[in-house]
PDB file of N, CA and C in Angstrom:
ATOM      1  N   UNK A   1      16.000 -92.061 -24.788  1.00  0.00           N
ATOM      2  CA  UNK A   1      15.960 -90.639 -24.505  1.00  0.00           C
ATOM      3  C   UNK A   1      14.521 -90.169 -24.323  1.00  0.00           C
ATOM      4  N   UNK A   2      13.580 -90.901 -25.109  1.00  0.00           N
ATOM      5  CA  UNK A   2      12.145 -90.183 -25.166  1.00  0.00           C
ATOM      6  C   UNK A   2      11.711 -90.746 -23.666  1.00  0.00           C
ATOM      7  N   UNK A   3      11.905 -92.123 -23.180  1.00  0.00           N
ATOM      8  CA  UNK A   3      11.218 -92.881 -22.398  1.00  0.00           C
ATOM      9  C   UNK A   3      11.467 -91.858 -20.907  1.00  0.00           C
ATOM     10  N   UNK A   4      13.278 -91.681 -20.807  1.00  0.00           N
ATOM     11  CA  UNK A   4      13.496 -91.057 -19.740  1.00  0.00           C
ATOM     12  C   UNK A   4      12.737 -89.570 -19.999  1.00  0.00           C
ATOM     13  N   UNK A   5      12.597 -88.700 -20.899  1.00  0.00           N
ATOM     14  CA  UNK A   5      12.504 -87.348 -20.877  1.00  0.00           C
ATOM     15  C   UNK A   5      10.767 -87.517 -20.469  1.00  0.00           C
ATOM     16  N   UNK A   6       9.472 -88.556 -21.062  1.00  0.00           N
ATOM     17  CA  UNK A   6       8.455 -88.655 -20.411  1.00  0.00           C
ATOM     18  C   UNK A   6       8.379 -89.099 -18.875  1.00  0.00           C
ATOM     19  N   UNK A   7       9.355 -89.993 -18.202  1.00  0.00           N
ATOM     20  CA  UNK A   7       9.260 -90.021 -17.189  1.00  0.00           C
ATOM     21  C   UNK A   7       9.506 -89.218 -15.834  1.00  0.00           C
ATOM     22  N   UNK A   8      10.209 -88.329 -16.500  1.00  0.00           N
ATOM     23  CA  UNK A   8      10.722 -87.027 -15.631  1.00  0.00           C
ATOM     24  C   UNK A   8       9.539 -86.005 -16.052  1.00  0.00           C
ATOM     25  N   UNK A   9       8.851 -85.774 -16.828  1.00  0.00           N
ATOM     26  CA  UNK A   9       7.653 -84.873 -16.890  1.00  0.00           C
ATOM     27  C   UNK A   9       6.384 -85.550 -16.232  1.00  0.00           C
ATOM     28  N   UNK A  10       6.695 -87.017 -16.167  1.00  0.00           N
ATOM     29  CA  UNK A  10       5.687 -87.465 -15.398  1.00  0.00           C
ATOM     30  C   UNK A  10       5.420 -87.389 -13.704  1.00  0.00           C
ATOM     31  N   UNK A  11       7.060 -87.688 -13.848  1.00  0.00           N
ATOM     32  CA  UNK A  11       7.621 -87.369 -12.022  1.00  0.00           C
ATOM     33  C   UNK A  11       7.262 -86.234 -11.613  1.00  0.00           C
ATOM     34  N   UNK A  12       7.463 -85.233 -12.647  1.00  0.00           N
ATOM     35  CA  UNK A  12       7.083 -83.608 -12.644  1.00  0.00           C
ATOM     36  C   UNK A  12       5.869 -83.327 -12.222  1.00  0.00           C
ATOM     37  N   UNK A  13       4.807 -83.794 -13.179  1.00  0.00           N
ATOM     38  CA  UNK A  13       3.700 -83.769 -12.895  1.00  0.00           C
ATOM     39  C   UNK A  13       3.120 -84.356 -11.680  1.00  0.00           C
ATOM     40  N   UNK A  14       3.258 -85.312 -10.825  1.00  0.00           N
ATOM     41  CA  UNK A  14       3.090 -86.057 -10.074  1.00  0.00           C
ATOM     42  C   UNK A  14       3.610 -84.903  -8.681  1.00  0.00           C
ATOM     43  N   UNK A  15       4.158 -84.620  -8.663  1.00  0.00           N
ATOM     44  CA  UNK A  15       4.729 -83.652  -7.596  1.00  0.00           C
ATOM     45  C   UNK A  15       3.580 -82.348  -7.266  1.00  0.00           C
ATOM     46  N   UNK A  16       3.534 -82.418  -8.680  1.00  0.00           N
ATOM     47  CA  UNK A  16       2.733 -80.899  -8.621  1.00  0.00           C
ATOM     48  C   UNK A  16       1.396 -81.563  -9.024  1.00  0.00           C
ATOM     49  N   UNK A  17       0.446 -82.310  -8.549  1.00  0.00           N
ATOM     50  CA  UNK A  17      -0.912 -82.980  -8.342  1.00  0.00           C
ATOM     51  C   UNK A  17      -0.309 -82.912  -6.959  1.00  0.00           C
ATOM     52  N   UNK A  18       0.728 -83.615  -6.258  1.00  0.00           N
ATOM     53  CA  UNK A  18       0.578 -83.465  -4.601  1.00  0.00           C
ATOM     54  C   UNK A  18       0.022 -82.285  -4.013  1.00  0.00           C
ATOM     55  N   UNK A  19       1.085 -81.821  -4.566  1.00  0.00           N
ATOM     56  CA  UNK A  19       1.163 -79.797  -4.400  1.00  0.00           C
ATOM     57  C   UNK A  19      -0.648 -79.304  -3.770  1.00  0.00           C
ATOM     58  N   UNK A  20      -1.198 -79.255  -5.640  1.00  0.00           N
ATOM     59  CA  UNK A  20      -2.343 -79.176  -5.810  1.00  0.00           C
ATOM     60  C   UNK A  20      -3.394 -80.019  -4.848  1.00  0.00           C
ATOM     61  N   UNK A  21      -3.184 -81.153  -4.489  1.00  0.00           N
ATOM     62  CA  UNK A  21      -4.156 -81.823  -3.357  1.00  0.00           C
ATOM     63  C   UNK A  21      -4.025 -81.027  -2.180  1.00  0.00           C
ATOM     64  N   UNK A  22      -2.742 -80.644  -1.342  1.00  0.00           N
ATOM     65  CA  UNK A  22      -2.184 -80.446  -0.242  1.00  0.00           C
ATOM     66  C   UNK A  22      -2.986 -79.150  -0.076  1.00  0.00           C
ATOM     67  N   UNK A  23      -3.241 -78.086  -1.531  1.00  0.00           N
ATOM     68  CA  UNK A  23      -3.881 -77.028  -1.328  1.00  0.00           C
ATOM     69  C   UNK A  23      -5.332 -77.195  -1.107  1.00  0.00           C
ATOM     70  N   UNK A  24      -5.431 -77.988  -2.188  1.00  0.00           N
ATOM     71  CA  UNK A  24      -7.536 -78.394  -2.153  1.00  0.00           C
ATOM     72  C   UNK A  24      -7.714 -78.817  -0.238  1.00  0.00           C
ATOM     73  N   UNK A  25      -7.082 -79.134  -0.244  1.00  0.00           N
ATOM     74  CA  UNK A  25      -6.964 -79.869   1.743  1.00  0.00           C
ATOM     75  C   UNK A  25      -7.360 -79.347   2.263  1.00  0.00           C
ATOM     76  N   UNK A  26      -6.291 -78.240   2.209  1.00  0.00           N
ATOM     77  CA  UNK A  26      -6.203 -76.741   3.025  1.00  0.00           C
ATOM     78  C   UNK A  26      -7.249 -75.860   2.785  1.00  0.00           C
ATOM     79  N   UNK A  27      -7.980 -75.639   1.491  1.00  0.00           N
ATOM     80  CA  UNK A  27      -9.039 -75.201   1.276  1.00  0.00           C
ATOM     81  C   UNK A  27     -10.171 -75.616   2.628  1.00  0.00           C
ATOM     82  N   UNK A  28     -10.493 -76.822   1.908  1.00  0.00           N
ATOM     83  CA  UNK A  28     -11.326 -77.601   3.015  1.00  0.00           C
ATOM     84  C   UNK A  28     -11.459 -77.125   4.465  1.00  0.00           C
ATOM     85  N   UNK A  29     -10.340 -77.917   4.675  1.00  0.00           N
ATOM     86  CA  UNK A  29     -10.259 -77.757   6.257  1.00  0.00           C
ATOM     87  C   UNK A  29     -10.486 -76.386   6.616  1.00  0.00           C
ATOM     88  N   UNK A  30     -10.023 -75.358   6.371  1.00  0.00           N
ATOM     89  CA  UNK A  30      -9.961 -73.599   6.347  1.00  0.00           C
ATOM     90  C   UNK A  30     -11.508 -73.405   6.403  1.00  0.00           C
ATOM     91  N   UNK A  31     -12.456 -73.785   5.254  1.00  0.00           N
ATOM     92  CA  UNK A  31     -13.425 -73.319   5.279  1.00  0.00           C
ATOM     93  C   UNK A  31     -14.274 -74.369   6.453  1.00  0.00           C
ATOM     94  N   UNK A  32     -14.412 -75.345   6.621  1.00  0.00           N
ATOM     95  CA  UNK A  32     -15.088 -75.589   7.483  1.00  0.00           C
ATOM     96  C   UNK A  32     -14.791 -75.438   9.184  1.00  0.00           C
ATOM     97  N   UNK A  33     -13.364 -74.919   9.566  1.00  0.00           N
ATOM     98  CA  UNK A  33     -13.323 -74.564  10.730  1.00  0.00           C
ATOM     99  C   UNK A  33     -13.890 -72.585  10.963  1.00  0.00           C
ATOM    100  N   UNK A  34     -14.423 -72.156   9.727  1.00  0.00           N
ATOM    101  CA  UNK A  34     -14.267 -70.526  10.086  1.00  0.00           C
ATOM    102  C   UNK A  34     -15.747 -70.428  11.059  1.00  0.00           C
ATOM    103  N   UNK A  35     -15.626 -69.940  12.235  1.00  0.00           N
ATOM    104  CA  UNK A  35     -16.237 -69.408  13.165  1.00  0.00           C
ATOM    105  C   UNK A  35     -17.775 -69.001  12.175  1.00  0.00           C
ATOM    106  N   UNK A  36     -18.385 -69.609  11.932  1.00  0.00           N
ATOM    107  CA  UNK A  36     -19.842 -68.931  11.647  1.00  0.00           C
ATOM    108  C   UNK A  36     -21.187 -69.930  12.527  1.00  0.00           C
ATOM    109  N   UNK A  37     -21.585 -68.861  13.190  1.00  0.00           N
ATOM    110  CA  UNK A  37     -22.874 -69.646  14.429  1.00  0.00           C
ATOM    111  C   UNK A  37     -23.672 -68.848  14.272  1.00  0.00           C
ATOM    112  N   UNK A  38     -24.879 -68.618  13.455  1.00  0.00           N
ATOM    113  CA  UNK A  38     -25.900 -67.981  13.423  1.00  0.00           C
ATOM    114  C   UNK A  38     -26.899 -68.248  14.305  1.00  0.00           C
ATOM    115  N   UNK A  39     -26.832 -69.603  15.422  1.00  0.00           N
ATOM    116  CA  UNK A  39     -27.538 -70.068  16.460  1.00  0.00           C
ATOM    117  C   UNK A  39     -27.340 -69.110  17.283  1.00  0.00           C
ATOM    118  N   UNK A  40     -25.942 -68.905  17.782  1.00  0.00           N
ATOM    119  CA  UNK A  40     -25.670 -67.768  19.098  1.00  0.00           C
ATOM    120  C   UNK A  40     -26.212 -66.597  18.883  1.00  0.00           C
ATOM    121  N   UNK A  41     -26.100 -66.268  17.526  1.00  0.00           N
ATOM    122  CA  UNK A  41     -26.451 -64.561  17.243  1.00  0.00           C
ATOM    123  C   UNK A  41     -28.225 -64.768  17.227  1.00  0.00           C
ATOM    124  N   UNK A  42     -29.085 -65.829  17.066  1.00  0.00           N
ATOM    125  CA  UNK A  42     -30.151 -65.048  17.328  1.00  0.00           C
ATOM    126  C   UNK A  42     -30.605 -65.142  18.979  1.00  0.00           C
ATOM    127  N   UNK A  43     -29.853 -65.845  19.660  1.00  0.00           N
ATOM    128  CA  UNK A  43     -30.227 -65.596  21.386  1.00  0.00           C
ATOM    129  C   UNK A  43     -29.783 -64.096  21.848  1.00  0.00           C
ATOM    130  N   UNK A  44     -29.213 -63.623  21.048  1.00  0.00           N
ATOM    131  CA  UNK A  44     -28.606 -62.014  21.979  1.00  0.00           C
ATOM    132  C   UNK A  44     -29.861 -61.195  21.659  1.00  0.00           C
ATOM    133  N   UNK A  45     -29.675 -60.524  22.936  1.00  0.00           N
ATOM    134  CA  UNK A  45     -31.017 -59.661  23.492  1.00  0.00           C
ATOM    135  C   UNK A  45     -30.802 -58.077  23.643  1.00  0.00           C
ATOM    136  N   UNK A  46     -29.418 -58.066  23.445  1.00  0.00           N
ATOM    137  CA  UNK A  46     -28.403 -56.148  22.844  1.00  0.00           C
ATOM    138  C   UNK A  46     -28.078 -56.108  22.031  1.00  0.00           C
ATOM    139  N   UNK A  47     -27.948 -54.478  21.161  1.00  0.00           N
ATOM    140  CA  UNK A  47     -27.185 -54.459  20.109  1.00  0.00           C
ATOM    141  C   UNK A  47     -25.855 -55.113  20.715  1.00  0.00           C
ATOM    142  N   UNK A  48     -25.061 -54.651  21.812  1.00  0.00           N
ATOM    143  CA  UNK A  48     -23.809 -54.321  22.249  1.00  0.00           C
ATOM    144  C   UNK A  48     -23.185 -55.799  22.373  1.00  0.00           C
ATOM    145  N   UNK A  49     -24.241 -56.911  22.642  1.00  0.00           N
ATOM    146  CA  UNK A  49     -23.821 -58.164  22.301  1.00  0.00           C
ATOM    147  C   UNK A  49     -23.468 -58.684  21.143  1.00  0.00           C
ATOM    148  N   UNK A  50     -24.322 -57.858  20.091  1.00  0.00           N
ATOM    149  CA  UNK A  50     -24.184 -58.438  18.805  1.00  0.00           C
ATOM    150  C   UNK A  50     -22.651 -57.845  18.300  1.00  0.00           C
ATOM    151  N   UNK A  51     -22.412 -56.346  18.476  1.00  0.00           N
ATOM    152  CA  UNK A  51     -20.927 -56.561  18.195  1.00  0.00           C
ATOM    153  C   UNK A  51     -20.119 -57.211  18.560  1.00  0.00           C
ATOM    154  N   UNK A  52     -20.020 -57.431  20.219  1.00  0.00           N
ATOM    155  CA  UNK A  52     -19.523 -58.062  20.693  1.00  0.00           C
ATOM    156  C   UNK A  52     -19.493 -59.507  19.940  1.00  0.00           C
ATOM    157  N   UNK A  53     -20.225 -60.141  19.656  1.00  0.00           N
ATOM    158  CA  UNK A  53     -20.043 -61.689  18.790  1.00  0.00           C
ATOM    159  C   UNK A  53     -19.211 -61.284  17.436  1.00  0.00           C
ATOM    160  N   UNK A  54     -19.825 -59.825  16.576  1.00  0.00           N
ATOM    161  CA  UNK A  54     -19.605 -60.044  15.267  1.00  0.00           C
ATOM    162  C   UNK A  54     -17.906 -59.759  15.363  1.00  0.00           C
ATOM    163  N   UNK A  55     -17.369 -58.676  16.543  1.00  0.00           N
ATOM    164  CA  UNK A  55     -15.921 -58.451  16.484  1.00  0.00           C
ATOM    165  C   UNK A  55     -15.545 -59.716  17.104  1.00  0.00           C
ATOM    166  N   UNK A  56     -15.827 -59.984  18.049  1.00  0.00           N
ATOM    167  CA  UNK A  56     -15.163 -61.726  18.362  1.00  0.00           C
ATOM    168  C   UNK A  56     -14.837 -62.823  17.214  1.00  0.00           C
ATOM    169  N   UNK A  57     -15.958 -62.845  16.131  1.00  0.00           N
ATOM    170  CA  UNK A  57     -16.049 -64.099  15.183  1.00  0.00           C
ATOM    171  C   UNK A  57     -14.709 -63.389  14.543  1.00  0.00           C
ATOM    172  N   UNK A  58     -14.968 -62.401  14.012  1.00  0.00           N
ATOM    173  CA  UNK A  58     -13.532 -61.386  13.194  1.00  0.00           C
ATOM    174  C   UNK A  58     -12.617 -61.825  13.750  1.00  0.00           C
ATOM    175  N   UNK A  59     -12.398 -61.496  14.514  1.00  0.00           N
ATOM    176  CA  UNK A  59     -10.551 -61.934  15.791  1.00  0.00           C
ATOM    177  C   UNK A  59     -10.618 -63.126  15.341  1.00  0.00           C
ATOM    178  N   UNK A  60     -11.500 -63.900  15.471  1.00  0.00           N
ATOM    179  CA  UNK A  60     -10.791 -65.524  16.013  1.00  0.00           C
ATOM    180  C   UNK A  60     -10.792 -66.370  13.762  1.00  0.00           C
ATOM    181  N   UNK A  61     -11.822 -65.379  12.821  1.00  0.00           N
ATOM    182  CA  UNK A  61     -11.722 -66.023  11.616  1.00  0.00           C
ATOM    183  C   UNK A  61     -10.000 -65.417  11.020  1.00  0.00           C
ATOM    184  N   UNK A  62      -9.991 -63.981  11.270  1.00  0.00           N
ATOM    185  CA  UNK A  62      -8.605 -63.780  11.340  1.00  0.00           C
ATOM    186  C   UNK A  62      -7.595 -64.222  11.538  1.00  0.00           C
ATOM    187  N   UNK A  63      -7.874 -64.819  12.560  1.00  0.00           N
ATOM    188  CA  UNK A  63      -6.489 -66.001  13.234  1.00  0.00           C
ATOM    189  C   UNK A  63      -6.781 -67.056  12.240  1.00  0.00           C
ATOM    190  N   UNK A  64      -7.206 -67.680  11.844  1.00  0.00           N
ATOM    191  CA  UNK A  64      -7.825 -68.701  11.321  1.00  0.00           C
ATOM    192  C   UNK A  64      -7.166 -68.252  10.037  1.00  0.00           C
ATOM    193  N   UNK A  65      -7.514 -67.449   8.932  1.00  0.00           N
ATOM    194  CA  UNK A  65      -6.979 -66.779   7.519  1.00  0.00           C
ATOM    195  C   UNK A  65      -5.370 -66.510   7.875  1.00  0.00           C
ATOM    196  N   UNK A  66      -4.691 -66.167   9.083  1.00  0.00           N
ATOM    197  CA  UNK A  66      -3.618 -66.194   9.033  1.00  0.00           C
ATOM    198  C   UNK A  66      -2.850 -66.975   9.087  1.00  0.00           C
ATOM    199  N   UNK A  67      -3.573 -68.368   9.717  1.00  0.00           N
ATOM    200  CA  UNK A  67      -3.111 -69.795   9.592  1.00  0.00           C
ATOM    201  C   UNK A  67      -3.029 -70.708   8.100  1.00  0.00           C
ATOM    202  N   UNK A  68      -3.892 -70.012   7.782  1.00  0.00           N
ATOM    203  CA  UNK A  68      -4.304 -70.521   6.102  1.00  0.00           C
ATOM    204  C   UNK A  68      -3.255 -69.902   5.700  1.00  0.00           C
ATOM    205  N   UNK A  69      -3.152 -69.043   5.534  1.00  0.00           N
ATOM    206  CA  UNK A  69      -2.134 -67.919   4.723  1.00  0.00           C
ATOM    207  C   UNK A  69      -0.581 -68.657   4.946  1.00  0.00           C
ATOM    208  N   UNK A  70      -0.161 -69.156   6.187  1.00  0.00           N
ATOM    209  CA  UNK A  70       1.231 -69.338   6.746  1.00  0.00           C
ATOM    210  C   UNK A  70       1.415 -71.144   6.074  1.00  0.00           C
ATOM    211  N   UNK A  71       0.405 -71.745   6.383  1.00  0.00           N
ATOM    212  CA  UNK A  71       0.229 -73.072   5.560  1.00  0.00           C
ATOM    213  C   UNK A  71       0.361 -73.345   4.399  1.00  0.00           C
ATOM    214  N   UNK A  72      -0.430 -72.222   3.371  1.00  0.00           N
ATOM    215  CA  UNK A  72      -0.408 -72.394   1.972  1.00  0.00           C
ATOM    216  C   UNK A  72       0.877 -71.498   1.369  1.00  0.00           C
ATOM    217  N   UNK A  73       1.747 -70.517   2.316  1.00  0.00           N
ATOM    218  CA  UNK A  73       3.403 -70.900   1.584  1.00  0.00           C
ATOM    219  C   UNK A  73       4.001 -71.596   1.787  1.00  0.00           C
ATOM    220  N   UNK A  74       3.958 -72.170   2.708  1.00  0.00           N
ATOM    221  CA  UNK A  74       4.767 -73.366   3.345  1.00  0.00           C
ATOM    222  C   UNK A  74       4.766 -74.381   1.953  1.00  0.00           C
ATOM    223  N   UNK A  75       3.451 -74.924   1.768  1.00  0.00           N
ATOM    224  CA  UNK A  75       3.353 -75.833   0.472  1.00  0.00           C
ATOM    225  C   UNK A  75       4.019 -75.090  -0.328  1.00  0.00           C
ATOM    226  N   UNK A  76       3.770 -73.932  -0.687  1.00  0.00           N
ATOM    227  CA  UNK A  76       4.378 -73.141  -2.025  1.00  0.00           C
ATOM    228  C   UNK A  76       5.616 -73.139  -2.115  1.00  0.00           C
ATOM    229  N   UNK A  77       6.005 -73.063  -0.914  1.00  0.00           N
ATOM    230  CA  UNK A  77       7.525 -72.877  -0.569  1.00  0.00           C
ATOM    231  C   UNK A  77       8.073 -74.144  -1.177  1.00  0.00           C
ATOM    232  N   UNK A  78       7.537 -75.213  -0.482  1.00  0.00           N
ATOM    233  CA  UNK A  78       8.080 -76.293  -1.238  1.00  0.00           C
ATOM    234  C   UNK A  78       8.328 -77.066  -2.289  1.00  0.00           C
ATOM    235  N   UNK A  79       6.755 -76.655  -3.077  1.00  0.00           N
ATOM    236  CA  UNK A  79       7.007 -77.176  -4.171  1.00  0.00           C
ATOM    237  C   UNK A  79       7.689 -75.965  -4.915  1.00  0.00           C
ATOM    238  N   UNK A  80       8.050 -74.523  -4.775  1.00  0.00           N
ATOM    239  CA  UNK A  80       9.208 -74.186  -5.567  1.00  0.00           C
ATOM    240  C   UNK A  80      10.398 -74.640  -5.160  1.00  0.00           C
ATOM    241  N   UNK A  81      10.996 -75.016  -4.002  1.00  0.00           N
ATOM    242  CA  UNK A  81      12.148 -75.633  -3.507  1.00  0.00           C
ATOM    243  C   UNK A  81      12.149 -77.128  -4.599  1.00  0.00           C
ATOM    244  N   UNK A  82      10.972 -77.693  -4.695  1.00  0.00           N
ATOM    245  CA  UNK A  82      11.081 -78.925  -5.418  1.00  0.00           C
ATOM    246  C   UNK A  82      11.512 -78.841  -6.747  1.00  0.00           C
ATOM    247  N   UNK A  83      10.897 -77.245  -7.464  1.00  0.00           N
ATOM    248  CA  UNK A  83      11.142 -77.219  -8.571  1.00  0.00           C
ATOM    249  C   UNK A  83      12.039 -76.896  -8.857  1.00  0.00           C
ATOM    250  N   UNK A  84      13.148 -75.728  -8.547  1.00  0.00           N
ATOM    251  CA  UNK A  84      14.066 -75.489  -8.538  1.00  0.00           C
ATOM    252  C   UNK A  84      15.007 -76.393  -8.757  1.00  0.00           C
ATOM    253  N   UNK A  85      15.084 -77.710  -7.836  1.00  0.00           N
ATOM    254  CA  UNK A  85      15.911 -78.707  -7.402  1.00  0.00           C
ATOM    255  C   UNK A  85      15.567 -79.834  -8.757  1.00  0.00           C
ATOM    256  N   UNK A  86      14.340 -79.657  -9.807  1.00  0.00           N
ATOM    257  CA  UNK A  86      14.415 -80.476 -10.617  1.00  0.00           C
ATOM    258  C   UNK A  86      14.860 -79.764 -11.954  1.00  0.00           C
ATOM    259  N   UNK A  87      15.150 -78.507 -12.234  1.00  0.00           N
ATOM    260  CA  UNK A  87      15.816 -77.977 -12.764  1.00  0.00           C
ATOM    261  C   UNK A  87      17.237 -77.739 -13.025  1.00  0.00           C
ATOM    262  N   UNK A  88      17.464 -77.565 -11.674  1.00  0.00           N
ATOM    263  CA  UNK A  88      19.393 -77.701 -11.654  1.00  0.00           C
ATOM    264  C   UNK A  88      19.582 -79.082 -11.597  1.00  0.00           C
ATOM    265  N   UNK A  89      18.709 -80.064 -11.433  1.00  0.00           N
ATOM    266  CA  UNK A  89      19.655 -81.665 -11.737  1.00  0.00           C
ATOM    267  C   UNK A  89      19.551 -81.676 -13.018  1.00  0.00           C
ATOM    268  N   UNK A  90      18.643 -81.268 -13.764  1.00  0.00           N
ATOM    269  CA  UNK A  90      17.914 -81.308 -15.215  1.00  0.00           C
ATOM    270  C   UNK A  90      19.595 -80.386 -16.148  1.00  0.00           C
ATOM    271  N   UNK A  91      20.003 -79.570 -15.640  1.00  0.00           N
ATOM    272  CA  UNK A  91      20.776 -78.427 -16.285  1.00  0.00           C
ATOM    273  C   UNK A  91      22.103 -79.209 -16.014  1.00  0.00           C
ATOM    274  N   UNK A  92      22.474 -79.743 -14.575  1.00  0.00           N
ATOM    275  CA  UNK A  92      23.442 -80.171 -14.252  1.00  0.00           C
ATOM    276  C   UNK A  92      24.049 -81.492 -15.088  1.00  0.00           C
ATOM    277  N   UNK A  93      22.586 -81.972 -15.393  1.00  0.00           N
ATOM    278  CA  UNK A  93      22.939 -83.409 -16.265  1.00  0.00           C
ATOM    279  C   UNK A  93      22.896 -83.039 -17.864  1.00  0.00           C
ATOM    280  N   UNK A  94      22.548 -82.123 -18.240  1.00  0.00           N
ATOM    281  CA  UNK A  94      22.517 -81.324 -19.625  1.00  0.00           C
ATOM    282  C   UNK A  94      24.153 -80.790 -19.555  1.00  0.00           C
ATOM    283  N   UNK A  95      24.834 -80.176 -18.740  1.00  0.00           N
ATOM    284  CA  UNK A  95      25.873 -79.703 -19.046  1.00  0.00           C
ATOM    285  C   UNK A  95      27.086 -80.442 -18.901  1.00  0.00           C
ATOM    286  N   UNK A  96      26.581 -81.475 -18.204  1.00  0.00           N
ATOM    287  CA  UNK A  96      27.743 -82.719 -18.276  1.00  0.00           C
ATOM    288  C   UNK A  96      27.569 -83.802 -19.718  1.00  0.00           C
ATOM    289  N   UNK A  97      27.158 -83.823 -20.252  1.00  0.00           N
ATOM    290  CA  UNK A  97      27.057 -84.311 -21.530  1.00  0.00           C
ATOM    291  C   UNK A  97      27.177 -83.395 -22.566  1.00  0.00           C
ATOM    292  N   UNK A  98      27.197 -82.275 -22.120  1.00  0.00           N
ATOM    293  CA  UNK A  98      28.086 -81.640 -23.254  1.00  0.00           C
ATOM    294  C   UNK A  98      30.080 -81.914 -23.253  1.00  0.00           C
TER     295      UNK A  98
END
């Protein structure tokens, strides 16, 4: 009883370190694709350029944070779908041995 009940908290755990990597990932990748070029911005020779870059970088890091955003429920999504699903086998096999 002890051996199985550590191995299912281990399985547990193991799921949710994936989880947790899949996010650190996503971290990563997120931050090193966000639009920052401080090269381009010192060649502009107008103010009217410089908004022009600073609302451009906005639009396109935006898109970028909304991709992050749609990615990191997706994981979330799943690992509560995962958890859920190790709960009701957990309850399901608890109430059949009663």
């Amino acid at each position: 009883m002890n051996q199985e009940y550590f191995e299912k908290w281990s399985e547990l755990a193991k799921k949710a370190q994936e989880n947790f990597q899949a996010i650190a990932k996503l971290n990563v990748e997120t931050l090193q694709g966000l639009a920052i070029k401080p090269e381009e911005l010192a060649n502009l020779k107008k103010p009217e350029e410089l908004l022009e870059k600073q609302i451009g970088l906005a639009v396109e890091n935006g898109h970028k944070a909304l991709g992050y955003m749609q990615k990191s429920f997706d994981i979330f999504e799943k690992s509560m779908l995962s958890f859920v699903k190790e709960v009701k086998d957990v309850k399901n096999k608890v109430d059949g041995k009663k």
